[in-house]
Protein backbone atom coordinates (compact mmCIF):
# COMPACT_ATOMS: atom_id res chain seq x y z
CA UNK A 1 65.81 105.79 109.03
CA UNK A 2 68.96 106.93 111.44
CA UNK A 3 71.97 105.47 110.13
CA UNK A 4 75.65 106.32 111.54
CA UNK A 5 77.93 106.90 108.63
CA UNK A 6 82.15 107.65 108.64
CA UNK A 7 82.69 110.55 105.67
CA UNK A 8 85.80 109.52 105.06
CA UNK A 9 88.89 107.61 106.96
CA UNK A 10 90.02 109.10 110.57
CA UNK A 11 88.79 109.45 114.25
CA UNK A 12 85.37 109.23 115.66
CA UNK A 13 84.58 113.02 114.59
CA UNK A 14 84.08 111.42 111.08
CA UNK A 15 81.25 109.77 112.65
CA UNK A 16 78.14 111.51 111.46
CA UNK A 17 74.38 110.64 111.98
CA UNK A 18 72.53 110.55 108.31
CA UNK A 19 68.50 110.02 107.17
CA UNK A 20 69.06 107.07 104.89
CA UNK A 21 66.70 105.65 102.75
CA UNK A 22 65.38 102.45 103.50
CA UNK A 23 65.22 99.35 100.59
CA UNK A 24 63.44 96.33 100.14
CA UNK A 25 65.39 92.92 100.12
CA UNK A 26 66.60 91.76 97.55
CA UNK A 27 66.40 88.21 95.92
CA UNK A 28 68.55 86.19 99.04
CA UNK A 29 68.21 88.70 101.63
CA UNK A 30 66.28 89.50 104.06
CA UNK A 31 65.57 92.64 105.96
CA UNK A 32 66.24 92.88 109.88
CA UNK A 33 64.71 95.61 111.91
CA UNK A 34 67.29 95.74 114.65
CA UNK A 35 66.75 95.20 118.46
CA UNK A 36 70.41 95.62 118.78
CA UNK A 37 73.57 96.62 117.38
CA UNK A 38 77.18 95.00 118.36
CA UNK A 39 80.34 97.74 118.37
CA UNK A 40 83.56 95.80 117.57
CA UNK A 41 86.97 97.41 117.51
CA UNK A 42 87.02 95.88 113.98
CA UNK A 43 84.19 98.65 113.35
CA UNK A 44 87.39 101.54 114.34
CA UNK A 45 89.82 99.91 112.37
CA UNK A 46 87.19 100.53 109.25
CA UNK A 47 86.47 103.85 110.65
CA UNK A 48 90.25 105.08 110.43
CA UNK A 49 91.38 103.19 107.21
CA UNK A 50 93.32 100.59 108.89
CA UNK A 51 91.18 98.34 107.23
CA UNK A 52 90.09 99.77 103.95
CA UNK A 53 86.83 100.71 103.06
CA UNK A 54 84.81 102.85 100.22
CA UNK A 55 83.90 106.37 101.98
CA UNK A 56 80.97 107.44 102.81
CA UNK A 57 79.69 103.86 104.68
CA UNK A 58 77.48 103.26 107.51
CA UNK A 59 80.00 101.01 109.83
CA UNK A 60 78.89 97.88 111.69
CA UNK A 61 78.70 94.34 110.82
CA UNK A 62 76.73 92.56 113.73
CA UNK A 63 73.14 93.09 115.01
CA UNK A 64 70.51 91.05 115.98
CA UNK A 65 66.38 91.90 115.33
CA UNK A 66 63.47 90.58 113.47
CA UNK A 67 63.05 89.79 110.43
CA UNK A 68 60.57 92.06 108.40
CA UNK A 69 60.80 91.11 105.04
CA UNK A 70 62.22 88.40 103.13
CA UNK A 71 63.35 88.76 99.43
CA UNK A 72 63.09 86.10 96.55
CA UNK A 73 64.47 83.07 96.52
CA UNK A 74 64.92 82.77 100.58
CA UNK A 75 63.97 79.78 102.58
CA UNK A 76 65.95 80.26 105.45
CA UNK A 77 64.18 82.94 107.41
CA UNK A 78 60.17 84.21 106.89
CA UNK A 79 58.58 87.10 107.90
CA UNK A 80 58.64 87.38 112.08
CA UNK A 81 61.90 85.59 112.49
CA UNK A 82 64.44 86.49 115.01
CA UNK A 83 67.96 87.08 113.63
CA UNK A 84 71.05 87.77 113.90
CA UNK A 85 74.51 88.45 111.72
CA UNK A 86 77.93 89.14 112.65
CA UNK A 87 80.29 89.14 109.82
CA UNK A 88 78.74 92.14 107.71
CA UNK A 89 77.74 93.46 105.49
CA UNK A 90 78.86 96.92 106.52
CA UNK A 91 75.60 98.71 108.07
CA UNK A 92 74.75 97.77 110.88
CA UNK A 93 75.45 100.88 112.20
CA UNK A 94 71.09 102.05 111.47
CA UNK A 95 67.78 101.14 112.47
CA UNK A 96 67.51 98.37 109.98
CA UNK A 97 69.96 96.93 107.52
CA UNK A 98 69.63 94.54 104.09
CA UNK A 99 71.72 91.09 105.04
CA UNK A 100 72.22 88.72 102.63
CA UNK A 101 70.25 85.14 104.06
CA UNK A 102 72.74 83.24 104.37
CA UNK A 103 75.09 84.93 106.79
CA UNK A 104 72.61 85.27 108.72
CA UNK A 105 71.21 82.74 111.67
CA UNK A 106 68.36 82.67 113.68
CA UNK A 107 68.27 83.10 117.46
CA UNK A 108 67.29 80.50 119.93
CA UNK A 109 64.65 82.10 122.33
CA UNK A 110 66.90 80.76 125.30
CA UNK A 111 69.04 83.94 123.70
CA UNK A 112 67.98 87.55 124.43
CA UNK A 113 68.37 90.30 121.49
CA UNK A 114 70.72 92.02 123.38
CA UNK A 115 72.74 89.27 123.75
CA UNK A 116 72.70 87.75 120.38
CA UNK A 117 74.13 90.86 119.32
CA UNK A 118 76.56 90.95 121.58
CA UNK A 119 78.19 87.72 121.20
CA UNK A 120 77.55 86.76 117.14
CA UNK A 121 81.15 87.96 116.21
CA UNK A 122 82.91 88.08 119.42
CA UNK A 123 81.68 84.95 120.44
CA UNK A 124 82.04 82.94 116.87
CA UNK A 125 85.76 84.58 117.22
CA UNK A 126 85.93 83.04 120.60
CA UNK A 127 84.62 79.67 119.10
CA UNK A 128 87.01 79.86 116.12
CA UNK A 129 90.12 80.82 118.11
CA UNK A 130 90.11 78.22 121.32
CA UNK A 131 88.65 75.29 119.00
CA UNK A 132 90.23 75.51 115.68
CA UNK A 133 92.62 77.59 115.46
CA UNK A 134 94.64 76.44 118.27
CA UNK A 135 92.68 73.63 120.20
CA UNK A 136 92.93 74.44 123.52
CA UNK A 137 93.30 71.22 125.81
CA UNK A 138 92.13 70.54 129.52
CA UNK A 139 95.41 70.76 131.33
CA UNK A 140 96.89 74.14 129.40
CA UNK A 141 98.06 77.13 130.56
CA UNK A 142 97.43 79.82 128.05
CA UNK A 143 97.66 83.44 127.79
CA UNK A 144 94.93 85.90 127.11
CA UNK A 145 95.61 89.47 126.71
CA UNK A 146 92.76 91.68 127.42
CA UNK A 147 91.21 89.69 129.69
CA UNK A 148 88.40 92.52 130.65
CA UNK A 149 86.92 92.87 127.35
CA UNK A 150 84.58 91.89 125.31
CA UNK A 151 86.30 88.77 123.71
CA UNK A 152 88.41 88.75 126.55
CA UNK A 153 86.23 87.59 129.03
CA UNK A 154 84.08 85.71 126.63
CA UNK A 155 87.42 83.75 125.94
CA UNK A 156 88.65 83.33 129.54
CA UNK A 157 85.23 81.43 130.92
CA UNK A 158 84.86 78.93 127.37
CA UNK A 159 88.35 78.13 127.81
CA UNK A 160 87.71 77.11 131.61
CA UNK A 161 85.06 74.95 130.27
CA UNK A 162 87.80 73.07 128.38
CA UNK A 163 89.67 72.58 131.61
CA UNK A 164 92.31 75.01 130.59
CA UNK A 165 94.19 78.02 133.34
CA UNK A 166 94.02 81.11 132.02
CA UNK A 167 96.73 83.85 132.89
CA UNK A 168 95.06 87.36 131.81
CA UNK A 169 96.12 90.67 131.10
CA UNK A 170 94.55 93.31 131.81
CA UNK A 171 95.45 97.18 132.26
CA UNK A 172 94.01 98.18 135.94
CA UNK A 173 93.20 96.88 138.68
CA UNK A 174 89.65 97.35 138.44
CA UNK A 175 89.94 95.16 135.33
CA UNK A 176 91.92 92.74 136.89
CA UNK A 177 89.11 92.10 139.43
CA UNK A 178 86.53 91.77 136.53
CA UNK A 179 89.01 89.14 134.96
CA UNK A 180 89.20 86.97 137.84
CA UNK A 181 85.39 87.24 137.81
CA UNK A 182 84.92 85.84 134.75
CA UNK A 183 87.98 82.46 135.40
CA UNK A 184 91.40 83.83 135.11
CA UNK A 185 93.38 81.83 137.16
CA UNK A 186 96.22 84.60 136.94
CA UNK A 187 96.07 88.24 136.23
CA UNK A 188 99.07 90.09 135.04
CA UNK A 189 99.07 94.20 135.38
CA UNK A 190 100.67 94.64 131.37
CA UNK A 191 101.23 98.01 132.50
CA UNK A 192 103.51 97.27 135.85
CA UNK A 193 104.70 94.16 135.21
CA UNK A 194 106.57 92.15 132.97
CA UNK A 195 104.64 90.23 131.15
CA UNK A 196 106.96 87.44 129.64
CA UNK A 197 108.81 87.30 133.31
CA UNK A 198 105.62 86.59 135.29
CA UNK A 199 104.33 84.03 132.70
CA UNK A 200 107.56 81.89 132.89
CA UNK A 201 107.35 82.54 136.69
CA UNK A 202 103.49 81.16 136.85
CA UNK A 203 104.68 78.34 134.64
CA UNK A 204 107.84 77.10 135.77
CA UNK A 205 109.64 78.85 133.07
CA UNK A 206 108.18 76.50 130.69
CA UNK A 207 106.10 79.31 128.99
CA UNK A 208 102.46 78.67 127.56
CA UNK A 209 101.76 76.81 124.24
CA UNK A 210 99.63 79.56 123.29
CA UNK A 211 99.05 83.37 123.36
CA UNK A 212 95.92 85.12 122.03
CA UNK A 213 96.48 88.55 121.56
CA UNK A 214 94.34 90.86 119.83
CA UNK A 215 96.07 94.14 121.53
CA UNK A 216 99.10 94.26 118.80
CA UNK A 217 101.48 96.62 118.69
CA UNK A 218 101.57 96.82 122.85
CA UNK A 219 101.64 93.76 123.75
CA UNK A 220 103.47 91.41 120.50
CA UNK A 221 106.99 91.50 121.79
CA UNK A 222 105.89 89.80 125.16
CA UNK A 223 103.41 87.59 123.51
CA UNK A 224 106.62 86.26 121.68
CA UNK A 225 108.54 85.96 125.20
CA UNK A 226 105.94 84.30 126.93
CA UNK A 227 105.73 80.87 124.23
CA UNK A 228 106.95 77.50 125.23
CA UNK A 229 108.60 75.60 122.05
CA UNK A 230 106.67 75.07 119.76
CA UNK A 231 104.08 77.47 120.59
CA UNK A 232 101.43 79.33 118.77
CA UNK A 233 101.12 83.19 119.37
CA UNK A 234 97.50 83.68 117.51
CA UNK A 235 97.62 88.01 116.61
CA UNK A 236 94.27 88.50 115.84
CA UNK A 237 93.98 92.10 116.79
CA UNK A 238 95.26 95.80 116.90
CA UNK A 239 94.03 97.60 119.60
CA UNK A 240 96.91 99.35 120.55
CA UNK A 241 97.95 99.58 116.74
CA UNK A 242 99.48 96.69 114.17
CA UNK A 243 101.81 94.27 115.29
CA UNK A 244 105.38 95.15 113.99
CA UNK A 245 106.68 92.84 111.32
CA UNK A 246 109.33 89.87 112.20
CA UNK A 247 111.99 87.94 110.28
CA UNK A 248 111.04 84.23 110.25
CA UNK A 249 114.75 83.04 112.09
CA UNK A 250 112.89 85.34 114.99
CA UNK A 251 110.13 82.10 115.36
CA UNK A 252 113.25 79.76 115.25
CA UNK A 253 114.71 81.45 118.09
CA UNK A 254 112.42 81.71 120.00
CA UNK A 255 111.81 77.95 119.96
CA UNK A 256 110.44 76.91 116.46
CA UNK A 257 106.99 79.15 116.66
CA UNK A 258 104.05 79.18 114.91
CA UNK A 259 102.77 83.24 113.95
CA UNK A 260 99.38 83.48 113.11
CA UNK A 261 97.37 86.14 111.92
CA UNK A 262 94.02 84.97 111.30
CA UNK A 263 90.44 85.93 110.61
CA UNK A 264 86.90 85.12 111.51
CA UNK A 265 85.47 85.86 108.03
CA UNK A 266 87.93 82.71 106.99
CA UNK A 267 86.51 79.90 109.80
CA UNK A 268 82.75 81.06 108.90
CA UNK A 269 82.93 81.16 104.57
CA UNK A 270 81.00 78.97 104.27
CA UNK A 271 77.00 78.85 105.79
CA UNK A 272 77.52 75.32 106.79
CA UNK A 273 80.38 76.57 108.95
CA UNK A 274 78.93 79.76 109.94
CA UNK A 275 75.68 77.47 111.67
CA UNK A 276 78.29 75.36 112.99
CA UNK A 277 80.05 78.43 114.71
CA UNK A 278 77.09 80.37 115.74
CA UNK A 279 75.28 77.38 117.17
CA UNK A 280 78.29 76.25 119.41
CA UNK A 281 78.07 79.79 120.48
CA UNK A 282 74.30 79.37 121.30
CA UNK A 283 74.77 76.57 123.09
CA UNK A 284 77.58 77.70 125.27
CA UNK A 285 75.51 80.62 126.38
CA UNK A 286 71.69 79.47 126.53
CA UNK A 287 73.77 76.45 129.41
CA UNK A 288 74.79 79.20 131.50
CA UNK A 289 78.70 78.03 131.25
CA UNK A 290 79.90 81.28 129.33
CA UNK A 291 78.32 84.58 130.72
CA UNK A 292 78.05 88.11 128.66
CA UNK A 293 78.99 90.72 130.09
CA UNK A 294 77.34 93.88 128.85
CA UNK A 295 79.63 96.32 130.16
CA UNK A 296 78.10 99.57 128.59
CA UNK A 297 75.08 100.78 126.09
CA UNK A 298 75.02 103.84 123.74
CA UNK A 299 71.85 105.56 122.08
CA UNK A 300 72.66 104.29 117.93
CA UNK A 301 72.72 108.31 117.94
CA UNK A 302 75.83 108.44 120.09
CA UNK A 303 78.17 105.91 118.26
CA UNK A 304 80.79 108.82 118.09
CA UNK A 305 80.70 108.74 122.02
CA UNK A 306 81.04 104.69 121.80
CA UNK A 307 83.98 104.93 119.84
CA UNK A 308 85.61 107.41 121.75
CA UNK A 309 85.11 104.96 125.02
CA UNK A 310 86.22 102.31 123.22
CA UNK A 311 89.22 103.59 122.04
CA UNK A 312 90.75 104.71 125.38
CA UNK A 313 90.09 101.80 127.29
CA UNK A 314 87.28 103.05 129.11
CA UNK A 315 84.87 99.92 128.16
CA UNK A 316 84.56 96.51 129.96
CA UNK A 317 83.01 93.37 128.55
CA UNK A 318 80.66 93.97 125.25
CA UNK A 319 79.28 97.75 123.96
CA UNK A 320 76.22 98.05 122.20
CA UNK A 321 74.37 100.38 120.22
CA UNK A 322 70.65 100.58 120.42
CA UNK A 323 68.52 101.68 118.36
């Protein structure tokens, strides 16, 4: 079967397409033939060695399909099932891939394959960021950074569900127009304003009790700026690189912060929670409240080319791979 493997750490000309074998499951997994393959920026950060990984590997860890065989020992899935993972393991990048049963769930028919794939880790991050990690309340004013993509916008219109104004950023105008689209109250140009100063402007010069920001490097500094005491700047991305390290008297000055750094893979550990997640993600989609927006497909042959997009900004809302 095709399968899109990285030969070793760097950019997306390590991304080469490979015949690779295909197994049966075994006992606890199951095998999904894929309708669908999710591209995360996660996926880059294992394709350049931010995030370490054993070279040669297919990339990918969320896809959606059916399920065509089931190995010992599993009761949650049979043969015919539709399914769909988003926290790995690493190979979802092929036609099919071996998941282990239980991190995987099944989709609702209310929930097309595309979609499923398109929301299982971006959506569950969504889920785990506005409700546990920092609860966002009807009322708040918060501050999303990327506002345009795929989290992004999945982010902005759950959080208006909660009753909560969202400022955006975004980095054109054309973007800024999608994030109003999608419930941004307030849309900030990162790259001709002032980020910090038009926050406390929109807010009195309170600031916001929370910023999620999963940019990094570009945008920490006025992530920091833009808190209200006491507030919680969640940095739960890179895009533009890692977020620099701070002294801890930084969070004191600024107004006794909170810094968090946090990961999906820790709110879903468990399959209990994972269910939990995935089915408030269901739900919130299948009612119509929080709309995916497929920005952009690629041929599975032409995951190079989806990288490159990805990694220069040119993508809005989700990208997927199909097979």
């Amino acid at each position: 079967m095709l399968a899109i493997q990285a030969s070793r750490p760097g950019g997306p000309e390590v991304l080469e397409a490979i015949d690779l074998a295909e197994s049966a499951p075994g006992p606890g997994q199951i095998l999904v033939r894929h309708k669908a393959i999710g591209i995360n920026f996660i996926d880059t950060y294992h394709r350049s060695g931010l995030y370490p990984i054993k070279y040669p590997a297919v990339l990918g860890q969320e896809a959606s399909g059916v399920v065509e065989a089931v190995g010992e020992g599993v009761t949650r899935f049979k043969v015919g099932d539709r399914a769909a993972y988003g926290t790995g393991p690493l190979g979802a990048y092929a036609e099919a891939h071996l998941v282990p049963a239980d991190r995987a769930v099944k989709i609702p028919e209310a929930v097309s394959f595309e979609t499923a794939a398109a929301i299982m880790l971006k959506g569950m991050t969504v889920e785990f960021l506005i409700r546990r990690c920092h609860t966002v309340l009807s009322g708040e004013t918060i501050v999303v950074h990327a506002a345009a993509g795929g989290v992004g916008t999945l982010m902005t219109q759950w959080a208006a569900t909660l009753g909560a104004h969202v400022i955006g950023t975004v980095g054109s105008a054309a973007k800024a127009e999608l994030a109003k689209a999608h419930g941004c109250q307030h849309v900030i140009l990162y790259r001709e304003e002032d980020v910090a100063a038009r926050v406390r402007e929109i807010t009195g010069g309170k600031g916001v009790p929370v910023v999620y920001d999963g940019v990094g490097a570009a945008t920490f500094e006025a992530s920091l700026a833009s808190l209200g005491r006491r507030g919680m700047l969640v940095s739960f991305g890179n895009a533009s690189g890692p977020a620099p390290a701070i002294e801890p008297a930084r969070l004191a000055r600024g107004g006794s912060l909170f810094l968090t750094r946090p990961t999906l893979f820790d709110y879903v550990a468990t399959t209990p929670e994972l269910d939990a997640s995935a089915a408030a993600v269901f739900e919130v989609v299948a009612s119509g409240q929080v709309k995916v927006e497929i920005g952009q497909t690629f041929s599975l042959k032409d995951a190079r080319r989806a990288h490159e997009a990805l990694e220069s900004r040119e993508t809005s809302g989700a990208s997927l791979l199909l097979p």
